[in-house]
C-alpha atoms as a PDB file:
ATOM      1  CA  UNK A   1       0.000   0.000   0.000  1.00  0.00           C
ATOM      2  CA  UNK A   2       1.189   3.347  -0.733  1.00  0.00           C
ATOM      3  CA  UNK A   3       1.059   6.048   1.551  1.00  0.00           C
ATOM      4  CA  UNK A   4       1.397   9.716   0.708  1.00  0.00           C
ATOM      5  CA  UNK A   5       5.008  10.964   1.427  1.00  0.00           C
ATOM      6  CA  UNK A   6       4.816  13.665   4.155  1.00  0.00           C
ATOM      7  CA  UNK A   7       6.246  16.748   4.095  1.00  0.00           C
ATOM      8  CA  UNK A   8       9.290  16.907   6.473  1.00  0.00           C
ATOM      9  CA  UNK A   9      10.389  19.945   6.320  1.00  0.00           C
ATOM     10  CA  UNK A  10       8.638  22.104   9.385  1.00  0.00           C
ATOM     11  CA  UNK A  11       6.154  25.118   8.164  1.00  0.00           C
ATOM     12  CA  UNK A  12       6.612  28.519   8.984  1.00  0.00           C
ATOM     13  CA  UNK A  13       4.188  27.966  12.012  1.00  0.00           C
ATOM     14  CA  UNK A  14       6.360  24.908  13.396  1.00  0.00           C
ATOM     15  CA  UNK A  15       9.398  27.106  13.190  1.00  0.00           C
ATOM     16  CA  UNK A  16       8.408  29.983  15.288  1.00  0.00           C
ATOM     17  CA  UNK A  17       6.697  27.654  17.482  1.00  0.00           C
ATOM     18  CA  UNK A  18      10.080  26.163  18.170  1.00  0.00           C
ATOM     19  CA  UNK A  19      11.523  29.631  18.170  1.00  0.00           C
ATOM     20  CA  UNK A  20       9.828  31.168  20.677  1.00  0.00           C
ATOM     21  CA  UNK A  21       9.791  27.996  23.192  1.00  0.00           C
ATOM     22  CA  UNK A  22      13.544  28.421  22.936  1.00  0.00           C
ATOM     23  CA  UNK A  23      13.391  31.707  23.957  1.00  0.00           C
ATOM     24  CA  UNK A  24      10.953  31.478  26.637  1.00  0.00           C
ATOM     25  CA  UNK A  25      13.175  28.531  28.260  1.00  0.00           C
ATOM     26  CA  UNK A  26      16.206  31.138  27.752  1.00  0.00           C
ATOM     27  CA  UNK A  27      14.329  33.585  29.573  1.00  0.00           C
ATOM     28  CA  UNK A  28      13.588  31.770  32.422  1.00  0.00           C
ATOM     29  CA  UNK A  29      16.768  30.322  32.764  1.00  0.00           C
ATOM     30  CA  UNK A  30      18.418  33.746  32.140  1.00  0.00           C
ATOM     31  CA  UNK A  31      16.343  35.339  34.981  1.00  0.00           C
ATOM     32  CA  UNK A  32      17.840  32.730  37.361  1.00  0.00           C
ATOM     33  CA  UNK A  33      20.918  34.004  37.755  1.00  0.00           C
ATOM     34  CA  UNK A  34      21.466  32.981  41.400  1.00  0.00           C
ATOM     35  CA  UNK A  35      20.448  29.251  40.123  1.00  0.00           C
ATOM     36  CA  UNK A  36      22.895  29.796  36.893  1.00  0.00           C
ATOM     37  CA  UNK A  37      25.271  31.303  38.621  1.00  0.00           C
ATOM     38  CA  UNK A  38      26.604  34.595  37.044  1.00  0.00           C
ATOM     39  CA  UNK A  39      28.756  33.510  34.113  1.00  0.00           C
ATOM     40  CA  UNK A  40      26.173  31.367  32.538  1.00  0.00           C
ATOM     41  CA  UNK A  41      23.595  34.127  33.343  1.00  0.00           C
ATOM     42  CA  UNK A  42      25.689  36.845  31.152  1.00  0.00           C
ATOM     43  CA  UNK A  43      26.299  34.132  28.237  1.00  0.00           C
ATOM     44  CA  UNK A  44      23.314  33.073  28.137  1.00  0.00           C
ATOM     45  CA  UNK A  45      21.853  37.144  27.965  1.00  0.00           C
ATOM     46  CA  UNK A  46      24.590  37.828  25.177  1.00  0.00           C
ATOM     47  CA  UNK A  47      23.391  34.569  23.457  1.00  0.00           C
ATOM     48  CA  UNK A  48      19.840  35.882  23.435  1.00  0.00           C
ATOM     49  CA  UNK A  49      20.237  38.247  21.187  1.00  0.00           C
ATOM     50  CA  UNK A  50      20.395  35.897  18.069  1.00  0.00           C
ATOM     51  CA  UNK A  51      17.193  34.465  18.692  1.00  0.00           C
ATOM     52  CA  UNK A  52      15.382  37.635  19.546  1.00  0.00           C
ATOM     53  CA  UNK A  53      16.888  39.415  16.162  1.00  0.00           C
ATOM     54  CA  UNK A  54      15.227  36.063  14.193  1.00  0.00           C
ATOM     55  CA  UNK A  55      11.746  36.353  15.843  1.00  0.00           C
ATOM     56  CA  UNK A  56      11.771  40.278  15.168  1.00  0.00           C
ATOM     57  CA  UNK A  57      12.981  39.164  11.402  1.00  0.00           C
ATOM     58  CA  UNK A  58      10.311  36.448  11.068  1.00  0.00           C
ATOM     59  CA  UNK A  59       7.806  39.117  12.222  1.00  0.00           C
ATOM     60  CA  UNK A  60       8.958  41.837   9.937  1.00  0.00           C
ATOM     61  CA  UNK A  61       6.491  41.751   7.195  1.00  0.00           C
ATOM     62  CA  UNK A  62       4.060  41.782  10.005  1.00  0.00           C
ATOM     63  CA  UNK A  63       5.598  44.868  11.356  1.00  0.00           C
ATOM     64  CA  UNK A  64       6.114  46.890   8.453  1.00  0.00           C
ATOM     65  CA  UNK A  65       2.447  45.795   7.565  1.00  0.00           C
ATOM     66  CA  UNK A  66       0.766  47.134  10.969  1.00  0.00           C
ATOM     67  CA  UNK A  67       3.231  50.022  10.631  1.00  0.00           C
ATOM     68  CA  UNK A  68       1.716  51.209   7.832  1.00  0.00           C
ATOM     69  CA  UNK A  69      -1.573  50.689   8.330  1.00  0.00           C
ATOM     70  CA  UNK A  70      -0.551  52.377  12.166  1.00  0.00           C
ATOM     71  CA  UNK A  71      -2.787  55.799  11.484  1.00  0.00           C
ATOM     72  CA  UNK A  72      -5.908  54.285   9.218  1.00  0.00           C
ATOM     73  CA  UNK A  73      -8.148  52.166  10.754  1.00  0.00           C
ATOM     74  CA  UNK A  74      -7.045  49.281  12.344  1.00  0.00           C
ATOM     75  CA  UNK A  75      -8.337  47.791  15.681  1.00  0.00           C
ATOM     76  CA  UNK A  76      -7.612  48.252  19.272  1.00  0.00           C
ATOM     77  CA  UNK A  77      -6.234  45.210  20.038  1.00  0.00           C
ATOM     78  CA  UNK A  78      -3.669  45.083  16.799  1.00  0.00           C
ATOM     79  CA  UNK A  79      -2.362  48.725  17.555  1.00  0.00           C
ATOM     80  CA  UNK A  80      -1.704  48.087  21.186  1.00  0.00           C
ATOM     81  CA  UNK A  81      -0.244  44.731  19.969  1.00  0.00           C
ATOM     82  CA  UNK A  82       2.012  46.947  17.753  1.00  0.00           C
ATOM     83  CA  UNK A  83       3.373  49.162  20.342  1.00  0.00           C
ATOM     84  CA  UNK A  84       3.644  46.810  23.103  1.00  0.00           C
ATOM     85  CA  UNK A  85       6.347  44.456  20.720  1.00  0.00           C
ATOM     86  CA  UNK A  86       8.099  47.880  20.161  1.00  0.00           C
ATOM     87  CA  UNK A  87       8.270  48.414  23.579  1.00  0.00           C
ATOM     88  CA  UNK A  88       9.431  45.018  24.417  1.00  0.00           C
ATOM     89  CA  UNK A  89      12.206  44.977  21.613  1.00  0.00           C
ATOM     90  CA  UNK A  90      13.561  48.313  23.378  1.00  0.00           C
ATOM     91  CA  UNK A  91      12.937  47.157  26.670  1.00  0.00           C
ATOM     92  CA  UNK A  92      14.651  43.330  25.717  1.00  0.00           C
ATOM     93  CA  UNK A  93      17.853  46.000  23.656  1.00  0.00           C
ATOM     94  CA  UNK A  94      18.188  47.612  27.157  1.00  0.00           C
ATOM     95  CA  UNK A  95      18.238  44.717  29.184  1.00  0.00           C
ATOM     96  CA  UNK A  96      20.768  43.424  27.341  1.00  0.00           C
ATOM     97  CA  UNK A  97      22.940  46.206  26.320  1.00  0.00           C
ATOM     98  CA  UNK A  98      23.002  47.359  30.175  1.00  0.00           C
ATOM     99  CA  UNK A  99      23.876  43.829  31.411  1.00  0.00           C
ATOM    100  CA  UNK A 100      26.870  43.568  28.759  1.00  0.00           C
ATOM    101  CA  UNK A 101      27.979  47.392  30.370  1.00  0.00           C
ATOM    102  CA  UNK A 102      28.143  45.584  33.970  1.00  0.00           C
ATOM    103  CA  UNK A 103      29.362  42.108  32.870  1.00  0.00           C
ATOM    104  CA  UNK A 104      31.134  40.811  36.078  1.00  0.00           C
ATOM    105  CA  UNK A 105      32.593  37.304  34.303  1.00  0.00           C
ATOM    106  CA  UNK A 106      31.500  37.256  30.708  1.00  0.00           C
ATOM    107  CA  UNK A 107      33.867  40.534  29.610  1.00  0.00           C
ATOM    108  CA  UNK A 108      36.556  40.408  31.973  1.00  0.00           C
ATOM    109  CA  UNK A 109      36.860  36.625  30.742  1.00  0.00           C
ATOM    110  CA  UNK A 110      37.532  37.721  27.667  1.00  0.00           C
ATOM    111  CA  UNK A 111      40.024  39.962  28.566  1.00  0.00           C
ATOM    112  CA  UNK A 112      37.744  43.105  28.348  1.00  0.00           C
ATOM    113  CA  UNK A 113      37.767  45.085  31.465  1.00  0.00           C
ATOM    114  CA  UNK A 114      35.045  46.821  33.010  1.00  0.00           C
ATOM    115  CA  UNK A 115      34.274  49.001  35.293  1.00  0.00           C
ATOM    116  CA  UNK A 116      30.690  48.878  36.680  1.00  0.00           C
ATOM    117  CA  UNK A 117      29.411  51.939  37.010  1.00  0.00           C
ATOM    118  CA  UNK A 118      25.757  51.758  40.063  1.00  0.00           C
ATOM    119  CA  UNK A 119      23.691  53.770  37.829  1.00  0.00           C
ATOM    120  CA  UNK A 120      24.230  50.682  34.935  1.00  0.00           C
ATOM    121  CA  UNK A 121      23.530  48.141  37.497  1.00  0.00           C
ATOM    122  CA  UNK A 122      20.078  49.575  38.654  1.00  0.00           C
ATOM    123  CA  UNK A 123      19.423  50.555  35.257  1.00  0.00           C
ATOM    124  CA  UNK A 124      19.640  46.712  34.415  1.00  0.00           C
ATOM    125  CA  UNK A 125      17.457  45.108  37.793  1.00  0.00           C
ATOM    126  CA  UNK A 126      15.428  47.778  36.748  1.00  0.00           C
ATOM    127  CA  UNK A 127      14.095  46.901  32.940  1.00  0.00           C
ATOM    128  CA  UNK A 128      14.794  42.991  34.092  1.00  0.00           C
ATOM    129  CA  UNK A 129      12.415  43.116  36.553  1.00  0.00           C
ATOM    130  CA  UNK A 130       9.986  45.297  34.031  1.00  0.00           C
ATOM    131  CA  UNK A 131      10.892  42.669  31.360  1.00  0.00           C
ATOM    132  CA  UNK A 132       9.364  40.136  33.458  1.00  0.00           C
ATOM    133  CA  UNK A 133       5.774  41.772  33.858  1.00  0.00           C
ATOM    134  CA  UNK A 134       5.828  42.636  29.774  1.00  0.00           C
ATOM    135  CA  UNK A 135       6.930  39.165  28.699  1.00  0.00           C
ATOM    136  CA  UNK A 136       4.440  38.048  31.138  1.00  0.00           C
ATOM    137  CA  UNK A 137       1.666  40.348  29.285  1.00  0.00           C
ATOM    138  CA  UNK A 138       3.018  39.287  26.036  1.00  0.00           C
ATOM    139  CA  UNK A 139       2.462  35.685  26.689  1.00  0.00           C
ATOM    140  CA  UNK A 140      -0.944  36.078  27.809  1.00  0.00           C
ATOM    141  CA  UNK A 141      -1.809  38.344  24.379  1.00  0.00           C
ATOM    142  CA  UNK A 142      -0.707  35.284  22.496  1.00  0.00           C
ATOM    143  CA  UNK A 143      -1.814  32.589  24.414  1.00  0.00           C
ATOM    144  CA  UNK A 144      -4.723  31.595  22.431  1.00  0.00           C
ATOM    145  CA  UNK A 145      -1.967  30.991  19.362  1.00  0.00           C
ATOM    146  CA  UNK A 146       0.105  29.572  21.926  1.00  0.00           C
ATOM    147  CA  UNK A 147      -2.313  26.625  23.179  1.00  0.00           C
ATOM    148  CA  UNK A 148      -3.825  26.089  19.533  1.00  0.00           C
ATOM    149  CA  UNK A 149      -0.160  25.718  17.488  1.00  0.00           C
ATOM    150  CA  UNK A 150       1.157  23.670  20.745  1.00  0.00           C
ATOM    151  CA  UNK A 151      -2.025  21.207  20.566  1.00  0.00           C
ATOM    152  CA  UNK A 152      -1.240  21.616  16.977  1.00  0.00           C
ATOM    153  CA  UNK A 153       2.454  20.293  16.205  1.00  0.00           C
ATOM    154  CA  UNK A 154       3.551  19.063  20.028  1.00  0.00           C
ATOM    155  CA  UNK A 155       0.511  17.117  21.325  1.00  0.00           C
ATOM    156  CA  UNK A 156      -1.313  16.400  18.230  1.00  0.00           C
ATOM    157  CA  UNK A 157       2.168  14.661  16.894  1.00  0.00           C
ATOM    158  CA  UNK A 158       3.009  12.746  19.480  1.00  0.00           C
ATOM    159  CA  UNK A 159      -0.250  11.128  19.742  1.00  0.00           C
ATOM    160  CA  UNK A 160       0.008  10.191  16.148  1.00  0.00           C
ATOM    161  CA  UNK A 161       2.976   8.388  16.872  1.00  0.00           C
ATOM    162  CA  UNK A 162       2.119   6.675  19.606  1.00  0.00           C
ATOM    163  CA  UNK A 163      -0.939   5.369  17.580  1.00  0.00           C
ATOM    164  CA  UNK A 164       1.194   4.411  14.913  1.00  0.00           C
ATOM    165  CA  UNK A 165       3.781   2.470  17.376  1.00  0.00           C
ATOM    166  CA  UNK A 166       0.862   0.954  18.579  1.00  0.00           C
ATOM    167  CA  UNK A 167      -0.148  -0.259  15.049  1.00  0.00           C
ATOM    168  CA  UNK A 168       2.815  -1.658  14.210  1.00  0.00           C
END
């Protein structure tokens, strides 16, 4: 019997599914420093940054869509949307860029001295801890994408195969 080949390559969907799991694990392991300890906690922040610049990539058309359409009519919930992933991408460029100015292992490892200035440190606990709340608020305005594409392509899959296993 033949049976129709199935695509293996993972959709568009599948990818950013994947995507933004990864960087919802690195966040939470990234805002554990004292469980991390601090070296990890700065790689792991520098290392963040590739991931967050191929979400905001795989969202441009999106963005440049919204962007455009930002002054004509276009609902409530799609313009706050709009300005609350602008806000996060500054908030997410501050985090990081303030935590590379008080590195404490990651730098000086490299040979790169630094000298940590207070006003850099508070500047950091201060959008981390905002970071926090907004990812938090971020989740939730996505979480009906969330559950659907995770029942989707993690659940849904898995029972397949089990069914198939069990067939065999």
């Amino acid at each position: 019997m033949n049976r129709p080949q199935r695509n293996l390559q993972p959709s568009k969907t599948q990818v950013r599914l994947y995507l933004d799991l990864m960087l919802f694990v690195l966040f939470l392991v990234t805002n554990a420093p004292q469980g991390t300890g601090i070296l990890f906690h700065e790689w792991i922040g520098i290392a963040f940054i590739i991931p967050i610049v191929v979400h905001v990539v795989m969202d441009w058309q999106w963005l440049v869509s919204v962007t455009q359409r930002l002054f004509r009519k276009l609902n409530g919930e799609t313009r706050f949307n709009h300005f609350w992933d602008i806000l996060l991408f500054i908030m997410m460029t501050l985090v990081t860029f303030s935590g590379v100015i008080v590195s404490h292992s990651a730098l000086p490892s490299l040979g790169i001295p630094i000298q940590v200035d207070r006003a850099w440190v508070e500047l950091h606990e201060a959008t981390a801890n905002l970071l926090i709340i907004m990812v938090g608020i971020h989740l939730a305005m996505h979480l009906k994408w969330i559950v659907s594409t995770m029942k989707r392509y993690l659940f849904q899959t898995n029972a397949r195969t089990v069914v198939v296993e069990a067939q065999r």
